[in-house]
Protein backbone atom coordinates (compact mmCIF):
# COMPACT_ATOMS: atom_id res chain seq x y z
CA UNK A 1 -12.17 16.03 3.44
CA UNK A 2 -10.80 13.83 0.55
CA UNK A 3 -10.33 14.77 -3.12
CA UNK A 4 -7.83 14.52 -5.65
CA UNK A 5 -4.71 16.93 -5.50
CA UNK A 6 -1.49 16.85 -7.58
CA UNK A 7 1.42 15.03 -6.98
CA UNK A 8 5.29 16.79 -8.28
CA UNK A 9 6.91 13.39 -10.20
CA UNK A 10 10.75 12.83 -9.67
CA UNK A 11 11.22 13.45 -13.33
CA UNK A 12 9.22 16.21 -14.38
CA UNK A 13 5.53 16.60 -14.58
CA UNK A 14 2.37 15.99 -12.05
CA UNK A 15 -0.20 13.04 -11.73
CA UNK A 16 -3.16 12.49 -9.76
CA UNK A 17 -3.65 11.32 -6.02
CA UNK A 18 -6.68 10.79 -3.82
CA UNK A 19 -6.05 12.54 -0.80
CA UNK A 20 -7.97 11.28 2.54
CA UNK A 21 -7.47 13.26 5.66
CA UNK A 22 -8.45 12.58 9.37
CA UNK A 23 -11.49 14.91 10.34
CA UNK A 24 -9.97 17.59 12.56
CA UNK A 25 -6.91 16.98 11.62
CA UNK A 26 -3.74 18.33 14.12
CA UNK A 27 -0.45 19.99 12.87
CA UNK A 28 2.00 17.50 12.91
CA UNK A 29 -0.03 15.12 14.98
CA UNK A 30 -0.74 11.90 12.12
CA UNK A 31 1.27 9.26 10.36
CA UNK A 32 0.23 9.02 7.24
CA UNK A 33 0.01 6.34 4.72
CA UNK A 34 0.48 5.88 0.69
CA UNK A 35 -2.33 3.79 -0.24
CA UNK A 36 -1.36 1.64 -3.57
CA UNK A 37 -4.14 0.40 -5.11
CA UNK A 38 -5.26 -2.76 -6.64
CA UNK A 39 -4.88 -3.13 -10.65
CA UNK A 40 -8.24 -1.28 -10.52
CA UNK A 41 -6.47 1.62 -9.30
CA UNK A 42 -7.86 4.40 -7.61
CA UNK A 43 -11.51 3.62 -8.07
CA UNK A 44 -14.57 3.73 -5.41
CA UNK A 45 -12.94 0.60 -3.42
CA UNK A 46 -9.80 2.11 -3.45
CA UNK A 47 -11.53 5.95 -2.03
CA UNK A 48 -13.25 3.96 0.54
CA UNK A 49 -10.18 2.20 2.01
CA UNK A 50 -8.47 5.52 1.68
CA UNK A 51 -11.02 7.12 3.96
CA UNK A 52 -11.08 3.97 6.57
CA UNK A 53 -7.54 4.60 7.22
CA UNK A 54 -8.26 8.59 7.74
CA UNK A 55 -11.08 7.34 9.72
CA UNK A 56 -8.24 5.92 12.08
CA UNK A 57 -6.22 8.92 12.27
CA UNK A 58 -3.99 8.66 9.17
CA UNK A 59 -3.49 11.23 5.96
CA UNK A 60 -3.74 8.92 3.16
CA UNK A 61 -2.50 9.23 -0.35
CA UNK A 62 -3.74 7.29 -3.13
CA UNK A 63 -1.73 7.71 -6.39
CA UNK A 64 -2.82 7.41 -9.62
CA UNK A 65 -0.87 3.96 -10.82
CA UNK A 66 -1.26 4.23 -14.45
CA UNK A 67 -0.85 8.26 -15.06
CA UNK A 68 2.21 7.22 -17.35
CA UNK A 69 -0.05 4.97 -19.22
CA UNK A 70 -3.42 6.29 -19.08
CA UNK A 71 -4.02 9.23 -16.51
CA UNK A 72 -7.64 8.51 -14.81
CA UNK A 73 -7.73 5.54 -15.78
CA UNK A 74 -10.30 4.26 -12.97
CA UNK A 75 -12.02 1.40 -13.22
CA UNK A 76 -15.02 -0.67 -11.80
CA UNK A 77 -15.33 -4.40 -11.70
CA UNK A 78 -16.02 -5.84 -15.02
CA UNK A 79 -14.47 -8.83 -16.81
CA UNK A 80 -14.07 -5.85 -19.65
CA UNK A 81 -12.16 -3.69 -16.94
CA UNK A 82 -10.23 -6.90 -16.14
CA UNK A 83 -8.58 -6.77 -19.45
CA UNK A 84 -7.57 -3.49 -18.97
CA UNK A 85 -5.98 -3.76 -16.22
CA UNK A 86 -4.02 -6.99 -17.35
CA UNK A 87 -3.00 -4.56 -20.45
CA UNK A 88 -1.90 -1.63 -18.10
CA UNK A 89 0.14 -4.12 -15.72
CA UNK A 90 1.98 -5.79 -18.92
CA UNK A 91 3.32 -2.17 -19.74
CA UNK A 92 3.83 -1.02 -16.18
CA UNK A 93 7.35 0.39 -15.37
CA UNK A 94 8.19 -0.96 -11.78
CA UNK A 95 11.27 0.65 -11.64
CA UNK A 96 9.24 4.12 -12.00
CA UNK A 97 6.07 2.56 -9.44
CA UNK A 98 8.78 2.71 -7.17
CA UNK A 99 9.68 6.50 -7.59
CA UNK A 100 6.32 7.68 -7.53
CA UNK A 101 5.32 6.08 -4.30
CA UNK A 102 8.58 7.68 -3.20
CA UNK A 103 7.14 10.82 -4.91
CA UNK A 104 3.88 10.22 -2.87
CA UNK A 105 6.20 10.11 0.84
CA UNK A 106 7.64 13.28 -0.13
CA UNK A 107 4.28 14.69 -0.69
CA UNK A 108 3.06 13.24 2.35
CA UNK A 109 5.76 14.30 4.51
CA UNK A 110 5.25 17.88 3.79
CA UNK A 111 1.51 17.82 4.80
CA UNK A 112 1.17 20.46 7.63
CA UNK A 113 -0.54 17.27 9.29
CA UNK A 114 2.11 14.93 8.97
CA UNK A 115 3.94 14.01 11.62
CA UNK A 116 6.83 13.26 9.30
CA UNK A 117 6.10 9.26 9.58
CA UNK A 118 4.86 7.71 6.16
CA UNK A 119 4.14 4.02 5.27
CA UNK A 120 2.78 2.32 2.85
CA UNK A 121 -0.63 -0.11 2.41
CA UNK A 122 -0.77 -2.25 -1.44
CA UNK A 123 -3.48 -4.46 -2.24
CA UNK A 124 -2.55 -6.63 -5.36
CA UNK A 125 -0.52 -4.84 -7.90
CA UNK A 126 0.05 -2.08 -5.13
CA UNK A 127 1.35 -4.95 -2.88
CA UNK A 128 3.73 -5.73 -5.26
CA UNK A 129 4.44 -1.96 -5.42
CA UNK A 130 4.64 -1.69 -1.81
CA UNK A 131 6.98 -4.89 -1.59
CA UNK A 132 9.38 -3.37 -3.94
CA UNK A 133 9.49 0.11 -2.57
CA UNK A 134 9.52 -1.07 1.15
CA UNK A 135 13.03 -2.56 -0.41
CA UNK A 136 14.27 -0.08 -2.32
CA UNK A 137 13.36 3.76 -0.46
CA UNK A 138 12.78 4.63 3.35
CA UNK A 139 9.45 4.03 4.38
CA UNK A 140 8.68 4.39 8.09
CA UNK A 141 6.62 0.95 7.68
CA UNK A 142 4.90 -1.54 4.35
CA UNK A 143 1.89 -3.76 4.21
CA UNK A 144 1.39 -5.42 1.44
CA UNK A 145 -1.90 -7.36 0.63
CA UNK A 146 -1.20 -10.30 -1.67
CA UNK A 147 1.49 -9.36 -3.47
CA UNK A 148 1.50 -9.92 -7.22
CA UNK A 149 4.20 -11.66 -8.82
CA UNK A 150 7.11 -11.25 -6.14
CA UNK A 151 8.85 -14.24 -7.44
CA UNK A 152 11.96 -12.33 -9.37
CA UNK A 153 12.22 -10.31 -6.13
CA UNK A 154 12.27 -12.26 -3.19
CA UNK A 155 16.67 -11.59 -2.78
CA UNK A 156 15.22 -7.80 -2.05
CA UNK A 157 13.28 -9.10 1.02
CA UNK A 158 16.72 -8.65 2.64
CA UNK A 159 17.03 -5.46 2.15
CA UNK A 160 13.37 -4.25 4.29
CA UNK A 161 14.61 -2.04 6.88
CA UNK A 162 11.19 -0.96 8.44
CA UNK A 163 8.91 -2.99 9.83
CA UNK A 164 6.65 -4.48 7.61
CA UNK A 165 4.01 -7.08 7.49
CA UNK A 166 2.70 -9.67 4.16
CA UNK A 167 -0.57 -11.02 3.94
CA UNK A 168 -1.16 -13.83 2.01
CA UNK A 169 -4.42 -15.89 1.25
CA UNK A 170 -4.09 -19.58 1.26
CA UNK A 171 -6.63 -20.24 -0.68
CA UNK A 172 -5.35 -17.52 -3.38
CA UNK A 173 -4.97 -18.97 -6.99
CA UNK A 174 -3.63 -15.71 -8.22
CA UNK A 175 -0.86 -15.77 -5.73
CA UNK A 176 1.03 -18.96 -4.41
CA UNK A 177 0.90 -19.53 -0.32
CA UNK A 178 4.72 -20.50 -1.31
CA UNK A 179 5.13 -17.07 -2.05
CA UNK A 180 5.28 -16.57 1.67
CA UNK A 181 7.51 -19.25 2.82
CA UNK A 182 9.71 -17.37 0.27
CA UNK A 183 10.01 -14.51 2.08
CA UNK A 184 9.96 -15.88 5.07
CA UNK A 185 12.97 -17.82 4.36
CA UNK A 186 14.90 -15.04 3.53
CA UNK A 187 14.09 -12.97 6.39
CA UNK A 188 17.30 -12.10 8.35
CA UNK A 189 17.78 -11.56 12.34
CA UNK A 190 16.84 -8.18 13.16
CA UNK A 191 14.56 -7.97 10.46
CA UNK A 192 10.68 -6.50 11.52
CA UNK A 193 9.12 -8.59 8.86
CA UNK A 194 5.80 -10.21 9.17
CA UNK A 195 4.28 -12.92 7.42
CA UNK A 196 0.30 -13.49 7.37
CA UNK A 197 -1.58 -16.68 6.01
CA UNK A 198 -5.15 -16.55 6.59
CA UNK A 199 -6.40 -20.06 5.87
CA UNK A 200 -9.90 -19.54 4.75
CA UNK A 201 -8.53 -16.48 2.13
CA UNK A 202 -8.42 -16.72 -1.57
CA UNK A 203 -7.03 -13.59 -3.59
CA UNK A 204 -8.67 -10.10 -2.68
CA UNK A 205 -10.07 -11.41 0.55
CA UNK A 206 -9.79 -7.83 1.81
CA UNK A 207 -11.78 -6.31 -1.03
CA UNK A 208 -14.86 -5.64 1.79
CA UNK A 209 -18.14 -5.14 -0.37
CA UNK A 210 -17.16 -7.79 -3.57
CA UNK A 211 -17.91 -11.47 -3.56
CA UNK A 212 -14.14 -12.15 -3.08
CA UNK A 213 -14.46 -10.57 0.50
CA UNK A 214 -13.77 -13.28 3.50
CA UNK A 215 -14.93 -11.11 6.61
CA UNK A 216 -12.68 -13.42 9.22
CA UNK A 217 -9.43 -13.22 7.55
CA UNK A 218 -9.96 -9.22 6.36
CA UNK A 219 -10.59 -8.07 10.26
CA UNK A 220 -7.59 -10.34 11.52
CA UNK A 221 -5.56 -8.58 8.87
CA UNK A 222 -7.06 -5.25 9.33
CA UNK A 223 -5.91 -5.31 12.88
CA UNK A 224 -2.63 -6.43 12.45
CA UNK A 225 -1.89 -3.47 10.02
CA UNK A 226 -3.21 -1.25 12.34
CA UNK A 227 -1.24 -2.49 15.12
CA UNK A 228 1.92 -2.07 13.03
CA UNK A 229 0.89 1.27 11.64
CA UNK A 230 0.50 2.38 15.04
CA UNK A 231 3.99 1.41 16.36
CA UNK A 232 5.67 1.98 13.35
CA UNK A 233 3.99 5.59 12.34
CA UNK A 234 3.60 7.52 15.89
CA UNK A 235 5.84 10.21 16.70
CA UNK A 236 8.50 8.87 19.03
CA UNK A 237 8.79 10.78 22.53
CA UNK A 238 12.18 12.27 22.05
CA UNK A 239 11.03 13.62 18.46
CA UNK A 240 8.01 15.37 20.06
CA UNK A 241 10.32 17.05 22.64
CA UNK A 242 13.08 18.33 19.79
């Protein structure tokens, strides 16, 4: 079942978020995910990746990104929807991204299906959404699909506590390959931190179904967050016994 359901804001109010769940679902027996979307936001792309990862097991939340803005505001791909997105993103508060997503993990956490495990998958704008809030709040795990403009923001790598993985095209025009040397280089011991350059990839080489789509890189990436998700979001044995 997916559909939209409301989502309590830390400071008052509700907003929108497409809600994927795994068919068959078990109390207390899934990770789950916040699913950031691209600066398209929660549009037919966005539903579909939604349902892949419920398709794998996961309860998946997709908030609405621009409900402070413009609730609903869902958009195809269009050089006019283009501009509107570059419009939304030049007003976006970060600082309040952040909370919702954390708003979203709350949500999340109190889904009878949850097994109390939440992490979060940005593509784009909700990479750089995921970045920021895999820095500042307690995720259980972050991916982030090129990450928008990270460059103000790469002294926060340090302070990733989950594990967490960074894929970066190098073909991307959008979004520097130095970008990942960046974070790379400020990656401490101990840290969980992956970084991902795909070398045939240019920007939204995960966006499966749109001419930007580069089927080699999106599977290796696919897998890889997978991988992590599974590790990162399973209920440990010694929480299963308590």
């Amino acid at each position: 079942m997916a559909g939209f359901i409301d989502v309590q804001a830390h400071d008052g109010g509700a907003f929108q978020g497409w809600l994927a769940e795994p068919e068959g679902w078990r109390e207390g027996g899934h990770g789950a995910v916040v699913l950031l979307a691209e600066a398209y936001n929660v549009n037919h792309w966005a539903r579909a990746v939604a349902q892949r990862y419920a398709d794998e097991g996961y309860v998946v939340l997709a908030p609405d990104l621009y409900w402070r803005q413009a609730p609903a505001t869902y958009l195809d791909y269009s050089a006019a929807a283009q501009q509107v997105c570059r419009a939304m993103y030049a007003r976006m508060d970060f600082d309040l991204a952040v909370r919702d997503a954390q708003s979203c993990m709350r949500s999340l956490r109190q889904h009878p299906a949850c097994n109390g495990r939440v992490g979060l998958l940005g593509f784009c704008l909700g990479g750089k959404i995921a970045f920021l809030t895999a820095a500042r709040a307690d995720p259980d795990a972050a991916v982030g699909y090129y990450s928008i403009d990270l460059g103000a923001h790469f002294d926060e790598v340090a302070a990733i506590r989950c594990p967490a993985a960074f894929h970066f095209g190098a073909l991307d025009r959008r979004v520097p390959v130095a970008d990942a040397d960046a974070i790379r280089a400020r990656t401490l011991p101990g840290q969980d931190v992956q970084v991902c350059v795909y070398d045939r990839a240019g920007h939204g080489f995960g966006r499966f179904g749109q001419p930007t789509f580069e089927a080699d890189s999106a599977r290796l990436a696919h897998a890889h967050t997978l991988q992590l998700f599974r590790r990162a979001l399973a209920r440990r044995p010694a929480e299963t016994q308590s």
